[in-house]
Every structure is written in C-alpha cells, then in structure tokens.
N, C-alpha and C. Protein backbone atom coordinates (compact mmCIF):
# COMPACT_ATOMS: atom_id res chain seq x y z
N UNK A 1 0.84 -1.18 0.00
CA UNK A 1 0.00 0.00 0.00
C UNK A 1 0.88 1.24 0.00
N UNK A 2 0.18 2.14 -0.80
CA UNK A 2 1.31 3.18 -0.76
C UNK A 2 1.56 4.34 0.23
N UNK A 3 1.96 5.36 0.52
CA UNK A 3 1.95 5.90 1.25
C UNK A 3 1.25 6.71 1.57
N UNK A 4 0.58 7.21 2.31
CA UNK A 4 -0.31 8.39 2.75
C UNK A 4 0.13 10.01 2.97
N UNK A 5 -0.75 11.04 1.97
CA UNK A 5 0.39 12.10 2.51
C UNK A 5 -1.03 13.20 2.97
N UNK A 6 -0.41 13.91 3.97
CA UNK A 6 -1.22 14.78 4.54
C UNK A 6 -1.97 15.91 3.06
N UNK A 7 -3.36 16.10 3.18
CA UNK A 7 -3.88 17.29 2.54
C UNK A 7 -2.87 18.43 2.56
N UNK A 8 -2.56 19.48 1.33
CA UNK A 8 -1.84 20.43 1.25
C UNK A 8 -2.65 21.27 2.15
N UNK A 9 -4.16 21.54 1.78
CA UNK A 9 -5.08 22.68 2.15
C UNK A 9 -5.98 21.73 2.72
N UNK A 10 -6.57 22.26 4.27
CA UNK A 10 -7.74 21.73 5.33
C UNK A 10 -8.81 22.71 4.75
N UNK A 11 -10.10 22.51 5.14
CA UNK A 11 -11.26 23.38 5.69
C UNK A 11 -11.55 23.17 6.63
N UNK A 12 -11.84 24.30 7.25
CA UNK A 12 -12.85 23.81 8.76
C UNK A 12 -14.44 24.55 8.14
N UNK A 13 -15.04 23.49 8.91
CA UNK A 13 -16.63 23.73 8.60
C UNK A 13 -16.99 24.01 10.03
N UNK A 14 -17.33 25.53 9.54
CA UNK A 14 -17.78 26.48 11.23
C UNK A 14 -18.90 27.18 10.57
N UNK A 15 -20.18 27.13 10.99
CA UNK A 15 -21.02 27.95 10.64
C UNK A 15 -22.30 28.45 11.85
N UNK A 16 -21.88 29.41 12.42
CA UNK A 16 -22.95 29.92 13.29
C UNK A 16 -23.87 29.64 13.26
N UNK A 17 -24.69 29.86 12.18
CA UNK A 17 -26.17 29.48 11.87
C UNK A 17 -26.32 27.89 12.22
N UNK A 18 -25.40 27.05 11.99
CA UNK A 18 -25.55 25.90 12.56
C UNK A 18 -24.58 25.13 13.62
N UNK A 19 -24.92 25.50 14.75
CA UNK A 19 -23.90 25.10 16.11
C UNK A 19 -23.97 23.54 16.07
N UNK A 20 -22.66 23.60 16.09
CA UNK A 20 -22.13 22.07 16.15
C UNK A 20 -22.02 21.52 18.06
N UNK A 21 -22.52 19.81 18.10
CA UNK A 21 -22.57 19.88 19.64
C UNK A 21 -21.60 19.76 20.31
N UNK A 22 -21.35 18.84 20.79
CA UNK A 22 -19.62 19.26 21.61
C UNK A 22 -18.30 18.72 20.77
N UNK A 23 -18.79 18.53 19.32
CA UNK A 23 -17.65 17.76 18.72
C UNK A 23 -17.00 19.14 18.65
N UNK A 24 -17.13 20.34 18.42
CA UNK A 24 -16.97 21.26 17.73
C UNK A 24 -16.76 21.52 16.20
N UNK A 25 -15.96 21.94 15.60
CA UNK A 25 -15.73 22.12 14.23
C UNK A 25 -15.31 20.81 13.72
N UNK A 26 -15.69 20.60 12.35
CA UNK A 26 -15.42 19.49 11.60
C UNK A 26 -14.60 20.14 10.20
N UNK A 27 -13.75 19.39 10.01
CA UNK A 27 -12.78 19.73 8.54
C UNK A 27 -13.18 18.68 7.49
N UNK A 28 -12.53 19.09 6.35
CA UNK A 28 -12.49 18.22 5.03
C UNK A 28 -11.09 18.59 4.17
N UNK A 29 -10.72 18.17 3.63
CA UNK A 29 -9.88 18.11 2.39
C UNK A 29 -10.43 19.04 1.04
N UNK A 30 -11.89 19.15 0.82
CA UNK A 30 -12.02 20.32 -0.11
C UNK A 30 -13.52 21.08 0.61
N UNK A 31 -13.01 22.53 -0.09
CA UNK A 31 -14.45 23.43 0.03
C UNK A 31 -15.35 22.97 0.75
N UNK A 32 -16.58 23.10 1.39
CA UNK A 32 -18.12 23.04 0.99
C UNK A 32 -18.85 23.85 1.23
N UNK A 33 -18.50 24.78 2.32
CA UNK A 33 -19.63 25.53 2.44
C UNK A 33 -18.88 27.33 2.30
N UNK A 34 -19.79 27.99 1.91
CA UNK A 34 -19.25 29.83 1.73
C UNK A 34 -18.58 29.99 3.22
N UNK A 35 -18.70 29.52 4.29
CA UNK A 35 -18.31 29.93 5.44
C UNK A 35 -16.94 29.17 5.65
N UNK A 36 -16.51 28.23 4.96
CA UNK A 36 -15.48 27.27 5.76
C UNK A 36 -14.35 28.55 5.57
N UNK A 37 -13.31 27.80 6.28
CA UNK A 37 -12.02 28.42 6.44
C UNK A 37 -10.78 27.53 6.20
N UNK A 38 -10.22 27.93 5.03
CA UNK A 38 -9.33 27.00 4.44
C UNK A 38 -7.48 27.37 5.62
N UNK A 39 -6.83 26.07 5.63
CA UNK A 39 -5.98 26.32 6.46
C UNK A 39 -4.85 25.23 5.49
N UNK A 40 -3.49 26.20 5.27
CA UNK A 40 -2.48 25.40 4.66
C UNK A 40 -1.55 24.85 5.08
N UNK A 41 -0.66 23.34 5.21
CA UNK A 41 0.19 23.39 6.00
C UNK A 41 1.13 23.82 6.62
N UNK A 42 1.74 23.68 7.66
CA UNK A 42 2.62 25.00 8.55
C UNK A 42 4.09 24.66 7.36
N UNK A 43 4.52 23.66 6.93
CA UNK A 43 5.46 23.62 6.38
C UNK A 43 5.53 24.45 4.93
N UNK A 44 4.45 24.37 4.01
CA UNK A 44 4.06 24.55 2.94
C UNK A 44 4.43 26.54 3.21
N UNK A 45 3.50 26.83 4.07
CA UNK A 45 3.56 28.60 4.85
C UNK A 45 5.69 28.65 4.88
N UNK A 46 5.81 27.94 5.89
CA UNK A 46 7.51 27.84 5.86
C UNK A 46 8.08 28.33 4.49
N UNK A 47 7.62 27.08 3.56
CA UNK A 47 8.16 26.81 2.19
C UNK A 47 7.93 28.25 1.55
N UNK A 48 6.91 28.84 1.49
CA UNK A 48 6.22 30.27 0.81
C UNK A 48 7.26 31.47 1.35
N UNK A 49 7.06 31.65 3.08
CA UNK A 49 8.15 32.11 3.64
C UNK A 49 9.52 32.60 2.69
N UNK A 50 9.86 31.61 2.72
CA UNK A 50 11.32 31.67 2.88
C UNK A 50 12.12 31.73 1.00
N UNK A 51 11.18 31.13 0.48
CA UNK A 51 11.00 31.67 -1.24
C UNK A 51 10.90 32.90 -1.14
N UNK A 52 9.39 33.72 -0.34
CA UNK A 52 9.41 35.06 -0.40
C UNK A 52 10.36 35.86 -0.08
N UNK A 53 11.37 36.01 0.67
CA UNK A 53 12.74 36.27 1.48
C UNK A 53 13.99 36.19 0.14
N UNK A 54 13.41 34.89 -0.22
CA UNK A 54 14.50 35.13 -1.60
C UNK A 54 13.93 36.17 -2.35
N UNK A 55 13.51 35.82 -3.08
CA UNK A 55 12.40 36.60 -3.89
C UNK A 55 12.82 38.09 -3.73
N UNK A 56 11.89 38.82 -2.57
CA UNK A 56 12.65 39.91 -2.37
C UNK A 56 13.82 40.40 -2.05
N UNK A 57 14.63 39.93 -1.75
CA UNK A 57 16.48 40.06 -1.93
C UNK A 57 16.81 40.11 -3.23
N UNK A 58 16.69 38.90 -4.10
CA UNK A 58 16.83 39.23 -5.38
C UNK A 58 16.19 40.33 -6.18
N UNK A 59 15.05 40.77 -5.97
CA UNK A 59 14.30 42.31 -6.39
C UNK A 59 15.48 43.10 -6.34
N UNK A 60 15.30 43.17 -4.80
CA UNK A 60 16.15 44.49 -4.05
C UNK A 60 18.02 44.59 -5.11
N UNK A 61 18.29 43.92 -5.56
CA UNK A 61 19.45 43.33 -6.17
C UNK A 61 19.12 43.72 -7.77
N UNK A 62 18.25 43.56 -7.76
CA UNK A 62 18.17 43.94 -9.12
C UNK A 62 17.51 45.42 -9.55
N UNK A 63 16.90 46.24 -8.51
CA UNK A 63 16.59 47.40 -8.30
C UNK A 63 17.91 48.30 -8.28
N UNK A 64 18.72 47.89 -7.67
CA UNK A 64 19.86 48.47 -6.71
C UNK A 64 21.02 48.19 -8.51
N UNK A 65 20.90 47.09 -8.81
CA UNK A 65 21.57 47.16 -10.18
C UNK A 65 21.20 48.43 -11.30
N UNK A 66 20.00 48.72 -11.52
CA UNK A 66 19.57 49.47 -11.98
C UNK A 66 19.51 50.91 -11.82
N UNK A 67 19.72 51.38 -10.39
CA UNK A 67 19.88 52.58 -10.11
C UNK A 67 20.85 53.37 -10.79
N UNK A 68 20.44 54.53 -11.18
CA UNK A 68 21.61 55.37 -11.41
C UNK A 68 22.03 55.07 -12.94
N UNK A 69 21.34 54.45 -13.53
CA UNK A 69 21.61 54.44 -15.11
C UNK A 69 20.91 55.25 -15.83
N UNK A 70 22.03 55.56 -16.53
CA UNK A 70 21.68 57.12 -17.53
C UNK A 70 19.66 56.59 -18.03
N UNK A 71 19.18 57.86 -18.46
CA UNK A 71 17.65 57.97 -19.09
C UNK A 71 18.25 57.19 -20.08
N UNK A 72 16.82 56.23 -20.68
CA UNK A 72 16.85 55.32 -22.13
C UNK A 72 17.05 53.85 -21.62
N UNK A 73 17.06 53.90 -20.23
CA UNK A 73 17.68 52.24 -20.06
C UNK A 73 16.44 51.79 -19.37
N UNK A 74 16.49 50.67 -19.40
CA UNK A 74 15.38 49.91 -18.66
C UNK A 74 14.38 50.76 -17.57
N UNK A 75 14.95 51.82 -17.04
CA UNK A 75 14.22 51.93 -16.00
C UNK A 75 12.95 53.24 -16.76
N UNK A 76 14.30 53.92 -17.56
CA UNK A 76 12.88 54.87 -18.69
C UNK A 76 12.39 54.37 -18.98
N UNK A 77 12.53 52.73 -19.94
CA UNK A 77 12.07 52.32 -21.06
C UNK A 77 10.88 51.39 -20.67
N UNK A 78 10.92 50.57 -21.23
CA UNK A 78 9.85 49.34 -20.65
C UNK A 78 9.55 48.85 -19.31
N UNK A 79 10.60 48.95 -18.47
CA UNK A 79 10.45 48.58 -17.18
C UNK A 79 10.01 49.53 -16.30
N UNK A 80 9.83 50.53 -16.29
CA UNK A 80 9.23 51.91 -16.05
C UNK A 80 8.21 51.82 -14.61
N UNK A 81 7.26 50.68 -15.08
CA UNK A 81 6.07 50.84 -14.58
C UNK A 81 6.63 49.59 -13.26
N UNK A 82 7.27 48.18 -14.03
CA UNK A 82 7.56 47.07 -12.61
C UNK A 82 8.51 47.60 -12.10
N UNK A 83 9.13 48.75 -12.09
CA UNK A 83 10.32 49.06 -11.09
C UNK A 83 9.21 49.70 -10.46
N UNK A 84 8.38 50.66 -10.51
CA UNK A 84 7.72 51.41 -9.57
C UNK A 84 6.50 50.36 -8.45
N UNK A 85 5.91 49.09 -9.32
CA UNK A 85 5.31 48.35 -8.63
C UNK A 85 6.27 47.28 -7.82
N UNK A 86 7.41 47.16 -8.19
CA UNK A 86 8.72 46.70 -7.35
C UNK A 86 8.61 47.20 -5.43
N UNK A 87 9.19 48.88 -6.36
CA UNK A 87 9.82 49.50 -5.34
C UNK A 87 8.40 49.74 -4.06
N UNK A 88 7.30 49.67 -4.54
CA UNK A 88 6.11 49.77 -3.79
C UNK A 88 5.55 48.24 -2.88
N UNK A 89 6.15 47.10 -3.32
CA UNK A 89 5.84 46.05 -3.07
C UNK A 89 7.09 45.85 -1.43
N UNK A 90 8.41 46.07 -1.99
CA UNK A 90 9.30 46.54 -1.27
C UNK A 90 9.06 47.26 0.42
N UNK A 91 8.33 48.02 -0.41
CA UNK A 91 8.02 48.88 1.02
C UNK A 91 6.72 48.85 2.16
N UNK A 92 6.12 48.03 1.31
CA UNK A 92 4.56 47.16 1.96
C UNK A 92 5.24 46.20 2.44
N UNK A 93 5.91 45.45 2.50
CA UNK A 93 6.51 43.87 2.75
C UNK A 93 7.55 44.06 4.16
N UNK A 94 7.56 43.52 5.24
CA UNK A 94 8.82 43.37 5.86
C UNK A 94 10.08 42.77 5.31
C-alpha cells in the first residue's frame, strides 16, 4: 500500500447558523460551504516564507543594479512601470 500524505489545504466547517454539539468544528480536504475556512500546511507557509525572502532580496538586487543608469535604459524604457510596482511592493513587505 502506498503511502499516505497529509492534505496540502484543510477546511474547517464552522457555521454559526448551525452550532455544532460538543464535537466542535469538523474539517475536510475540499471546500463546501461559503463559510469554511481554508488552512495550509505549517510547512508549505515555511516553504512560501522563505521563497518570499528570496524573492525579495533578489528584487532588491536587481533594483539596486539598476539605479543610477543614464535615461533610455530599462528603467525609462519598458520597465518603467515594474520598477515602480517593485519598489512599492518593497516597502509594503517586511
């Protein structure tokens, strides 16, 4: 038999309108109801983490490359607009 691997994404099925008795909340593996609340694994969050960390270092690296180059270069030209949604993403983000 092969191996078993945990759901990437839980739901919990919580809905006021219908109080659950002392089991409390019940989950599933997909969707069902407009109210559930999807929950992803803590490792998977880790995994996102720490990509994101790259991610923005390398930006910041490639922003910082770009600075200070004469008008006509990437930053006039086509790239104009993702350096400014860059540098704004940058500064929303820890």
């Amino acid at each position: 038999m092969g191996e078993v691997k945990a759901p990437d994404t839980i739901y919990l099925q919580w809905d006021e309108e219908y109080q659950f008795e002392d089991e409390g909340v019940t989950w599933c593996k997909d969707s069902i109801n407009d109210t559930d609340v999807g929950y992803i694994r803590a490792e998977l969050v880790e995994n996102m983490q720490m990509k994101n960390k790259e991610l923005k270092a390398a930006l910041r690296g490639l922003m910082k490359g770009v600075q200070g180059l004469p008008p006509l270069t990437a930053i006039q030209g086509a790239l104009k607009e993702e350096y400014k949604i860059a540098e704004q993403v940058l500064k929303e983000t820890v």
